[in-house]
Structures are given as structure tokens and as C-alpha cells.
Protein backbone atom coordinates (compact mmCIF):
# COMPACT_ATOMS: atom_id res chain seq x y z
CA UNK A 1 20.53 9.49 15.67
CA UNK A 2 20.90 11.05 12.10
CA UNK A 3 20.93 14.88 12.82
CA UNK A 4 23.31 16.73 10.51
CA UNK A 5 24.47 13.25 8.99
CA UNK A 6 24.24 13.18 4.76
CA UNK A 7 23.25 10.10 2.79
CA UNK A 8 20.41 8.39 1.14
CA UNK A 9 17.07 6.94 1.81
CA UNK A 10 14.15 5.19 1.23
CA UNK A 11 10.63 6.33 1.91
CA UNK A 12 7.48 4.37 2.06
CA UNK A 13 4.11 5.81 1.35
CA UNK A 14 0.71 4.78 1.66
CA UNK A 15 -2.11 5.03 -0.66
CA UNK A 16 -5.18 3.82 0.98
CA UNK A 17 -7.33 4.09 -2.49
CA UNK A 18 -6.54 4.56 -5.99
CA UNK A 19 -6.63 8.78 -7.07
CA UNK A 20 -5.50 10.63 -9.57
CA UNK A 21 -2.67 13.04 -8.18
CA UNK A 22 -1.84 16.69 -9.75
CA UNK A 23 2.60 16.03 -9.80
CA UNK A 24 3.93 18.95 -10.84
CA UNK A 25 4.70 19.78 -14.22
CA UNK A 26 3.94 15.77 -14.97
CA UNK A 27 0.65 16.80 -14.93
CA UNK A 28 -2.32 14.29 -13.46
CA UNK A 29 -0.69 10.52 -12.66
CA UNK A 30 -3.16 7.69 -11.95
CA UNK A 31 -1.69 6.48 -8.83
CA UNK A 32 -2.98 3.06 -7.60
CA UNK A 33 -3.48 2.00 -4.23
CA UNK A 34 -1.04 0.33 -1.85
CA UNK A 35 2.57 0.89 -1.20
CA UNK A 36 4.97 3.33 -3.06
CA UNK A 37 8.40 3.86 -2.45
CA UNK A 38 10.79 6.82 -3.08
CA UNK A 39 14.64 6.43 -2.90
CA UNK A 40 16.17 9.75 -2.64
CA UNK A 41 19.43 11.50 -1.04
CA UNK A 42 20.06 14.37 1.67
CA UNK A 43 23.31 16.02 0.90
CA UNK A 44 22.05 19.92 2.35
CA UNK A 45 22.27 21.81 5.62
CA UNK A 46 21.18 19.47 8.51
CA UNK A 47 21.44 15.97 6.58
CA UNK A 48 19.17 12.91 6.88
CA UNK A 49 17.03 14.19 9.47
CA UNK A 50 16.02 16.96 8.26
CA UNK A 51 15.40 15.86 5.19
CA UNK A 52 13.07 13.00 6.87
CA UNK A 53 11.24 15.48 9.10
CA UNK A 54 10.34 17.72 5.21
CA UNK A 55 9.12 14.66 3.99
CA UNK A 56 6.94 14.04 7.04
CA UNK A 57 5.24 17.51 7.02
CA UNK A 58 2.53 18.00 5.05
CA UNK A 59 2.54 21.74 2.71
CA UNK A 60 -0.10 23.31 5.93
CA UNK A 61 3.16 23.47 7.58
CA UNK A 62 4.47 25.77 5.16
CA UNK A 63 6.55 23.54 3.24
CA UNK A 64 6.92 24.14 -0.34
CA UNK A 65 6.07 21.73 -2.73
CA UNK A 66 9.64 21.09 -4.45
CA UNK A 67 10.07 17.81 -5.22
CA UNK A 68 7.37 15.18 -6.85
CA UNK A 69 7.29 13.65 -4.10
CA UNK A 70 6.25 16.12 -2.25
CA UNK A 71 2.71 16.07 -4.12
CA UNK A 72 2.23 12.36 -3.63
CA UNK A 73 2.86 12.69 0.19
CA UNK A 74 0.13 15.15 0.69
CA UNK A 75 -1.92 12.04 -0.79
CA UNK A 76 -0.23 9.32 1.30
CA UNK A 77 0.87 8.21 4.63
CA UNK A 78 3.66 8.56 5.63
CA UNK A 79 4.94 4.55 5.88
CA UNK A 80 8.65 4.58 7.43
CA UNK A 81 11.95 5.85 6.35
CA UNK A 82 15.10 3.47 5.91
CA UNK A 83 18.44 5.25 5.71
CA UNK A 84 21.92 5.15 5.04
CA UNK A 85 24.65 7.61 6.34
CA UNK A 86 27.76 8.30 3.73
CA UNK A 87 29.07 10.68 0.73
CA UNK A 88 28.32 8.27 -1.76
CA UNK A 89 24.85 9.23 -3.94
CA UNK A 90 23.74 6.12 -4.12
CA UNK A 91 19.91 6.91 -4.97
CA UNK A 92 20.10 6.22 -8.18
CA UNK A 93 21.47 2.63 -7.56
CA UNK A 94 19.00 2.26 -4.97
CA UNK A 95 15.91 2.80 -7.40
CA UNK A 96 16.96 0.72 -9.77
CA UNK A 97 16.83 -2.12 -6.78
CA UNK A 98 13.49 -1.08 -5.98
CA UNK A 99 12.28 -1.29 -9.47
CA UNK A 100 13.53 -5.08 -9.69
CA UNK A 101 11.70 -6.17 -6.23
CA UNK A 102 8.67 -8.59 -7.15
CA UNK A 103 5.59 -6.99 -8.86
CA UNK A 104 7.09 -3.76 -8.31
CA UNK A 105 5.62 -1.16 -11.51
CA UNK A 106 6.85 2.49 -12.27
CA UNK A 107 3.28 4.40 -11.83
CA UNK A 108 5.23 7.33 -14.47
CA UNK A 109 8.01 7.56 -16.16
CA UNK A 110 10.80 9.96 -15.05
CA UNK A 111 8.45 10.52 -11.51
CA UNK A 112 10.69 11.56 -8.60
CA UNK A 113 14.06 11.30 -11.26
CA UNK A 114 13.46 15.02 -12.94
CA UNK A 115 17.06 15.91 -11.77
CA UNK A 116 19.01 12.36 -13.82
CA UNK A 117 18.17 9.74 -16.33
CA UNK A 118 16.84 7.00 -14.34
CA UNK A 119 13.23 5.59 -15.60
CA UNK A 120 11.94 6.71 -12.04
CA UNK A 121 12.99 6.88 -8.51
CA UNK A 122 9.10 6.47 -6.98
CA UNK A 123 7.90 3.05 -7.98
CA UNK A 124 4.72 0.94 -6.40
CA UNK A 125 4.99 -2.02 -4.34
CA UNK A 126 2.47 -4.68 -3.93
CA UNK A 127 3.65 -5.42 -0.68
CA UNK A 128 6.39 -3.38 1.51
CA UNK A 129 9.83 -5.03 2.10
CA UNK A 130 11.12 -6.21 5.68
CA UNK A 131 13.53 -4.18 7.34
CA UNK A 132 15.88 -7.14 6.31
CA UNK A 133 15.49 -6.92 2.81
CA UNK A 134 16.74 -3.06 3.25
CA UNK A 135 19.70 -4.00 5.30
CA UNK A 136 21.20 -6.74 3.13
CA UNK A 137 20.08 -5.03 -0.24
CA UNK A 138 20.85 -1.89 0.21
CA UNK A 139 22.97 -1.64 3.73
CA UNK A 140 20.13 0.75 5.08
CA UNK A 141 18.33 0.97 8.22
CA UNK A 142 15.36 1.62 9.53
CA UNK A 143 14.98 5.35 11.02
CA UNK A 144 12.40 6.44 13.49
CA UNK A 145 11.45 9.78 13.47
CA UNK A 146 11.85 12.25 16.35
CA UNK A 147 8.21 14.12 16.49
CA UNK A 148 8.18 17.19 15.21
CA UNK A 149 7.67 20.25 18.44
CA UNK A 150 4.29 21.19 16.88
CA UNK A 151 2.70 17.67 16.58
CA UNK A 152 1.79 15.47 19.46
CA UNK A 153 3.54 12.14 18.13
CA UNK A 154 5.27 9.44 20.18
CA UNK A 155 8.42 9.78 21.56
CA UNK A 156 11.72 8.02 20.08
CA UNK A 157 11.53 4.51 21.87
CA UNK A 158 7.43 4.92 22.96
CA UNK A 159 5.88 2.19 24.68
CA UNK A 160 3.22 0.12 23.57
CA UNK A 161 0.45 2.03 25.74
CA UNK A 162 1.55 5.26 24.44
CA UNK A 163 0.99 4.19 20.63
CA UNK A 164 -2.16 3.12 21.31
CA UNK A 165 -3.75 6.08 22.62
CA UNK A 166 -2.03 8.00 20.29
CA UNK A 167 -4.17 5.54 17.51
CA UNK A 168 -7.06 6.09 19.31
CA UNK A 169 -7.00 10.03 20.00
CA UNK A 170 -3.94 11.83 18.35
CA UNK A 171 -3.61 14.05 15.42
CA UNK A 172 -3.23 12.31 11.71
CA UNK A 173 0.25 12.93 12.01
CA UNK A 174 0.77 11.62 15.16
CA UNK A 175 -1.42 8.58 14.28
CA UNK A 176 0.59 8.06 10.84
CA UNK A 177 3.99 7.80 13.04
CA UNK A 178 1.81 5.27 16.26
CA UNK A 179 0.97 3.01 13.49
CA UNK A 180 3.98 2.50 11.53
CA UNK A 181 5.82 2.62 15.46
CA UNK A 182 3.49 -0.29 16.70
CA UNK A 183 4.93 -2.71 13.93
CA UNK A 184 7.88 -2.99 16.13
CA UNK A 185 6.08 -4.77 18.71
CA UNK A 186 4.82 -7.65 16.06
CA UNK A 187 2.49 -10.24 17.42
CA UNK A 188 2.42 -8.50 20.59
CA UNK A 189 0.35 -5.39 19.50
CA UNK A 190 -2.47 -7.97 17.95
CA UNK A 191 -5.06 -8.20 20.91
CA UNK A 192 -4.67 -4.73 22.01
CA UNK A 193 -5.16 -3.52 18.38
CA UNK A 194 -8.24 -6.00 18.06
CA UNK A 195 -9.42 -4.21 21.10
CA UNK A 196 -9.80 -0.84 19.33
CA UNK A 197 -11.31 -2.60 16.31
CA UNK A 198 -13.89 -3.67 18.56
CA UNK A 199 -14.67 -0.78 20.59
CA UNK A 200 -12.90 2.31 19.05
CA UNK A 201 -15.07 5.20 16.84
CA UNK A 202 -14.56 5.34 13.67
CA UNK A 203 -11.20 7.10 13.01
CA UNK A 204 -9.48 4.38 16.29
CA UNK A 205 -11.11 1.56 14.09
CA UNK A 206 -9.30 2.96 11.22
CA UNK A 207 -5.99 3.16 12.41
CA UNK A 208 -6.06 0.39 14.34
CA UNK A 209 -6.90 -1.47 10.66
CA UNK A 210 -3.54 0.14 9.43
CA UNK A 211 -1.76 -0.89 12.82
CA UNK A 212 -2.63 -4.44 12.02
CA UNK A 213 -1.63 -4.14 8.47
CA UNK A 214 2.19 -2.55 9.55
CA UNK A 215 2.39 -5.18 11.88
CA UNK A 216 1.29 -8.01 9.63
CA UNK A 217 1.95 -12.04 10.19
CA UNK A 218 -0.56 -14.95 10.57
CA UNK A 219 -1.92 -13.21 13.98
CA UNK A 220 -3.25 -9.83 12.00
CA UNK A 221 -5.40 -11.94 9.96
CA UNK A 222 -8.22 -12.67 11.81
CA UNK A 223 -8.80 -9.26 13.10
CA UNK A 224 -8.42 -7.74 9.63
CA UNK A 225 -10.85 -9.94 8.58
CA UNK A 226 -13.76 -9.27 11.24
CA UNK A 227 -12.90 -5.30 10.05
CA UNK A 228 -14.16 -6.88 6.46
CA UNK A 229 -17.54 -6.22 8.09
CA UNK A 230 -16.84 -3.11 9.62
CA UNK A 231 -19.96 -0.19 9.82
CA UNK A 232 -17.57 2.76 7.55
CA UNK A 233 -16.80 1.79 4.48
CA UNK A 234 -12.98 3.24 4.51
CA UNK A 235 -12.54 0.41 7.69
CA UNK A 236 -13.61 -2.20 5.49
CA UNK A 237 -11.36 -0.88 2.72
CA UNK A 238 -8.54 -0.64 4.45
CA UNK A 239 -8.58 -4.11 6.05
CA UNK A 240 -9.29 -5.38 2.21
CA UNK A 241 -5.61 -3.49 1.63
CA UNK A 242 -4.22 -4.86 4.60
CA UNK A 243 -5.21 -8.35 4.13
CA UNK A 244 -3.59 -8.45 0.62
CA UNK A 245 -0.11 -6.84 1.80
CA UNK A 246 -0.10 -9.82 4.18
CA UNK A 247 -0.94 -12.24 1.47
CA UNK A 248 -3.85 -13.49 3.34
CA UNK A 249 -5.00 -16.68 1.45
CA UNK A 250 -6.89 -17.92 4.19
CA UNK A 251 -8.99 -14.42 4.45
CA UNK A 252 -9.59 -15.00 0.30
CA UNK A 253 -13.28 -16.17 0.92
CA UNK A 254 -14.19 -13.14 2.94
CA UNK A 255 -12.33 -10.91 0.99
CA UNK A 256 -14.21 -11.83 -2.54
CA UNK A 257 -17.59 -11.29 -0.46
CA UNK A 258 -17.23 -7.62 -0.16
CA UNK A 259 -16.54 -8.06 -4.46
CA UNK A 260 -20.84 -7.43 -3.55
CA UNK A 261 -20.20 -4.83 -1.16
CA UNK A 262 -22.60 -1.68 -1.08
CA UNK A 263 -19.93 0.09 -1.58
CA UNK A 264 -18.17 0.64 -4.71
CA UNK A 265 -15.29 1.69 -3.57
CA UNK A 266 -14.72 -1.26 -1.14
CA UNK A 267 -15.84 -3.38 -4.03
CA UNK A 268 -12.93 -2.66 -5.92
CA UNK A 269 -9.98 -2.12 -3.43
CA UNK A 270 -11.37 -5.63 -2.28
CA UNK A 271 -10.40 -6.88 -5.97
CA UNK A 272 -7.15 -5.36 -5.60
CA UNK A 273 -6.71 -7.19 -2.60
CA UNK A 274 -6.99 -10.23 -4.16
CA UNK A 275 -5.15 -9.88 -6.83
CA UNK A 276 -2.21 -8.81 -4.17
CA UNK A 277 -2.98 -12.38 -2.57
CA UNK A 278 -2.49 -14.27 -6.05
CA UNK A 279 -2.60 -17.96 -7.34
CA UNK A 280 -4.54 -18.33 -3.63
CA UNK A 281 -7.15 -16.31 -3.89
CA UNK A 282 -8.26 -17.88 -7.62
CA UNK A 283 -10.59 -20.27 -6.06
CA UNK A 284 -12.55 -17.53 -4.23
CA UNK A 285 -12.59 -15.47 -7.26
CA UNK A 286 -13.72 -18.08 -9.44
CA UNK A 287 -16.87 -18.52 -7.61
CA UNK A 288 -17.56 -14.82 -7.88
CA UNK A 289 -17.70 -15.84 -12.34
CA UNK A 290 -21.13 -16.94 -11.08
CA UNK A 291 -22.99 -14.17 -9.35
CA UNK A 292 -25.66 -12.55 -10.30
CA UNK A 293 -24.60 -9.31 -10.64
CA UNK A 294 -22.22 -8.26 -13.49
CA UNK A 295 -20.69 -5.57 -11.71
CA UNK A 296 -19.44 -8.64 -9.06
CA UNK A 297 -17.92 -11.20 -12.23
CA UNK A 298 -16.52 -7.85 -13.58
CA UNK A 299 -14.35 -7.35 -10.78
CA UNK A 300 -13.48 -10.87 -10.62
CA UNK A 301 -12.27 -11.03 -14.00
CA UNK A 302 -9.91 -8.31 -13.56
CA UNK A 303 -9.27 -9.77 -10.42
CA UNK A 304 -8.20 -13.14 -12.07
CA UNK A 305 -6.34 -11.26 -14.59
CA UNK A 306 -3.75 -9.35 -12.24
CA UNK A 307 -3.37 -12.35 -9.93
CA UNK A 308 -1.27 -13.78 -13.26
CA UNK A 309 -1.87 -17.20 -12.37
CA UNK A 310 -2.01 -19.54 -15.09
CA UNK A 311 -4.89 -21.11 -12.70
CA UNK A 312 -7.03 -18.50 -13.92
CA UNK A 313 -6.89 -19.44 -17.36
CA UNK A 314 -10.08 -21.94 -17.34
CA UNK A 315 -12.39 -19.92 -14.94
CA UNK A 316 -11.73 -17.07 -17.24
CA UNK A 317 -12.47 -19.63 -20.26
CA UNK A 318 -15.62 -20.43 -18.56
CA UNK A 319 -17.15 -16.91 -18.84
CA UNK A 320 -16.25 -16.39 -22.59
CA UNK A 321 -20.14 -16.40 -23.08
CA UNK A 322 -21.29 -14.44 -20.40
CA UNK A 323 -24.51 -12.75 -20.44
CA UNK A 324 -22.66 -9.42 -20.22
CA UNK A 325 -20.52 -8.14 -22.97
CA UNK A 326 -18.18 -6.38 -20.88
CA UNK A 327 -17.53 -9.44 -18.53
CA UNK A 328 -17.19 -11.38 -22.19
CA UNK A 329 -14.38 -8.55 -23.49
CA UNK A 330 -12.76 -8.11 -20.31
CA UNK A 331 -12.20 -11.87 -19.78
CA UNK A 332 -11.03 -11.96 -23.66
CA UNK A 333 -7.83 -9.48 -22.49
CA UNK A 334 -7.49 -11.34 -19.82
CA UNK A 335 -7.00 -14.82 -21.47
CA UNK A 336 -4.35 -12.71 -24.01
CA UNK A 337 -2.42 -11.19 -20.95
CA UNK A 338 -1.93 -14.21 -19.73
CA UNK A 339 -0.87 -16.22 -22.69
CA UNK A 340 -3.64 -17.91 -24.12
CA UNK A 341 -3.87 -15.83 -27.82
CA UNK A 342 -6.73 -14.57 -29.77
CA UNK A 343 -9.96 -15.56 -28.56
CA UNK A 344 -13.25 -14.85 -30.88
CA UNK A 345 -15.72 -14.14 -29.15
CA UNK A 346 -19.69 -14.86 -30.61
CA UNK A 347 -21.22 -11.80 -31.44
């Protein structure tokens, strides 16, 4: 237990679409979707854990909206919380080691680091750590969160059955704690998790997607990607997130079929899903360059272009005369982000 202890911590957010987010005096920030994490320190009356349980609570509680992070969690759910007792403020440090991990990107400079001089302390992720890499990088651990009297969450150490009927029938809050809980039980919680995607309404289906995507692994893949052809639109969204966290390459196929879906929206966090996925989705995207709709090689472009694989470089070559001049121009930056130089294009 952490009650009354000071130290520092980690948070992890999640963004389940890209928004733009009022922060404060920063203004509007163009936060993408996916994981963000905050590295902050709780040196006040009642430590850690209640610092944690503020973060947690969303301003209908009556919290006050002090801290940029604050404004970003009303946005996000909450992820997990890694921690590390001691008098040492060691926040600063710590955001500078989540700024280095792979792909990670500041979404604003000086967001979440108003009070010192570090280039931020809430950065995104493409994909969220193992509990590992906190414990050997930054000597923290993973803290799970008492439930709060007012909200019906799971109780410290909750079984497996008790998670998932809270997924299936709890409050958000309560559901935001089950699924990030589950991830504990790895490839156990797969079937009974693909038994909520199957049966489940809507808002079960939904957080049994973000289950699957906390507890991640070769098992989670398959399920995720039967949700790719979910009924609601955010289902099929999320499991296009999900799949690209895990790094799915052998869900790239499906994935670049919803680059057609009827939804927009799903449409495009598909294409950041397989840009998550990288050099393995390429092949998949490259046979989107040829479908008939320009909206669909539009996305695949970009697609290609984030994935910064030098694999890229000659289906992206390939559509340097496509019918549509946006598809042409996009591919052109493209090509230049990823090396290649000038390309002239034919007017």
C-alpha cells in the first residue's frame, strides 16, 4: 500500500481517437490517439495515493482542474499508474526517460512541465511499456488503485469473474480500472473476453476490445481482429488501436480493409494502426495504392509515410502519377520524409 507515502509516478492515459483538447492557458493541443504518459511527483498531505486517486477522478467529482493533466484526463482513460516511494524528485529525470523510449513524440512543448524547464513531462507513446521496462528503468512499480467509496470498481486483488462483470455492467470508472486490472491475468482473460465480444451490447463489446488490448500477446489477436467487423463503429476503432499497440502484423490485411470503412473515423484510426504496426504492415498498405477510391490511397500514403520504412519508398514511387493530386502531393512529402529528396511532380 502507498497511503501517506511521497514520491513520483508515472501515469498512462488513453486516447481512443485523435481530438483537439482545451489545456489550460496552452490553449487548444492536437492530441493524437493512443497512449500518453505523464511522469509527475506527490510530495503533499496524504502522498502517492492520494495523489493517484485525484488523477483518477474526473472534475464531476468536484476536482479542480489544476494541473494540465488534469484536462487531458477528462479526455482519456485512465491506463495504470507505476510508482516509486522516496524524497528524491525524480520527475524530471523520469520524463526525460520517457521522451527517449522508441517513437515516443512531445504532443506540446512545456505540457505538464509549467512549474521547471523540462521540454515536457506528458509525452505520447506508440505503444505502452511493460511493467518491466518501469522497474529496471526507472525502479517503479506498478500500483493498483483502491476504488474510490463512491464508484463501484473492483476490489484490490479482484478475481477474474469480478472484472468481467464489472466490463460488462459497471460504471466508466469502474470499467476503466476492470480493464486495465484484467491485464494481470494475460492469456488467461482471452476466451472469456472473446465471450463478451461475441455476445455483450455495445458498451461490454467495447471494453472488452480495450481488455484485449491491456492484455495484449499473440492470443488477443484474433479476437481483436473479428471486432474489425464489429456493428458500432467505436468497437471497430478501438480494436484498429488495439491491434497496432500489439504490433499485430499478422492482423495487417484486415486492418488496411477498414482503410474503406463507412466510417471515417474508423478509416483513419485504422491508418494509424498501421502505421503503429510498421515495416509489416507495408505490404497490406501497398495494395491499398490501388483502390479505387482516393480517399482509401490517401490514407495509405500517410500510412506508408509514418510506418518510416525505407520499404515504402517504391510503393510510394509508384503513385507519383496518381489520378488524384492530393494522393500525388502527399506521396511527394512522403518520399522527402523519408529520404528520397526533391521529387517533381508533372503538372
Amino acid at each position: 500500500m502507498i497511503s501517506g507515502i511521497i514520491g513520483s509516478y508515472v501515469l498512462a492515459l488513453w486516447l481512443d481517437r485523435p481530438q483537439e483538447i482545451q489545456v489550460g492557458r496552452l490553449g487548444e493541443i492536437q492530441f493524437p490517439s493512443g497512449w500518453l504518459l505523464y511522469a509527475g511527483s506527490a510530495r503533499g498531505p496524504g502522498g502517492l495515493s492520494a495523489r493517484l486517486e485525484r488523477h483518477r477522478r474526473h472534475l464531476s467529482s468536484g476536482k479542480r482542474a489544476r494541473w494540465h493533466v488534469d484536462y487531458v484526463r477528462e479526455q482519456a482513460a485512465w491506463g495504470g499508474a507505476w510508482a516509486r516511494a522516496g524524497d528524491g524528485r525524480l520527475e524530471c529525470q523520469w520524463a526525460a526517460a520517457l521522451c527517449n523510449l522508441p517513437g515516443a513524440q512531445i504532443v506540446a512543448h512545456g505540457l505538464g512541465a509549467s512549474d521547471c524547464r523540462c521540454p515536457a513531462h506528458l509525452v505520447h507513446v506508440p505503444a505502452l511499456p511493460e511493467d518491466g521496462w518501469f522497474e529496471n528503468a526507472l525502479g517503479a512499480e506498478r500500483i493498483w488503485m483502491e476504488s474510490q467509496e463512491n464508484v463501484p470498481g473492483p476490489r484490490w486483488g479482484a478475481g477474474m469473474d469480478e472484472l468481467l462483470q464489472l466490463l460488462s455492467t459497471g460504471e466508466d470508472l469502474a470499467r476503466e480500472a476492470a480493464a486495465t486490472a484484467v491485464g494481470r491475468f494475460g492469456p488467461e482473460a482471452i476466451d472469456p473476453l472473446a465471450r463478451i465480444l461475441a455476445g455483450g451490447d455495445v458498451d461490454a463489446r467495447w471494453w472488452a476490445t480495450r481488455a484485449l488490448a491491456e492484455v495484449g500477446g499473440e492470443g488477443a489477436i484474433a479476437p481483436l481482429t473479428q471486432a474489425l467487423a464489429d456493428a458500432d463503429p467505436d468497437v471497430r476503432a478501438c480494436a484498429s488501436l488495439a491491434l497496432g499497440r500489439i504490433g499485430a502484423a499478422s492482423a495487417a490485411p484486415s486492418l488496411a480493409a477498414r482503410l474503406g470503412d463507412e466510417s471515417a473515423f474508423v478509416a483513419g484510426i485504422a491508418a494509424d494502426g498501421l502505421s503503429m504496426i510498421g515495416e509489416p504492415a507495408v505490404p497490406a498498405l501497398t495494395q491499398r495504392l490501388a483502390d479505387p477510391s482516393p480517399h482509401v490511397r490517401l490514407l495509405a500514403v500517410r500510412a506508408l509515410e509514418r510506418t518510416k520504412s525505407q520499404s515504402a519508398i517504391v510503393p510510394l514511387c509508384g503513385v507519383l502519377e496518381d489520378p488524384s493530386y492530393l494522393v500525388r502531393y502527399c506521396a511527394q512529402e512522403a518520399l522527402e520524409k523519408l529520404g528520397v529528396g526533391m521529387v517533381y511532380l508533372q503538372p
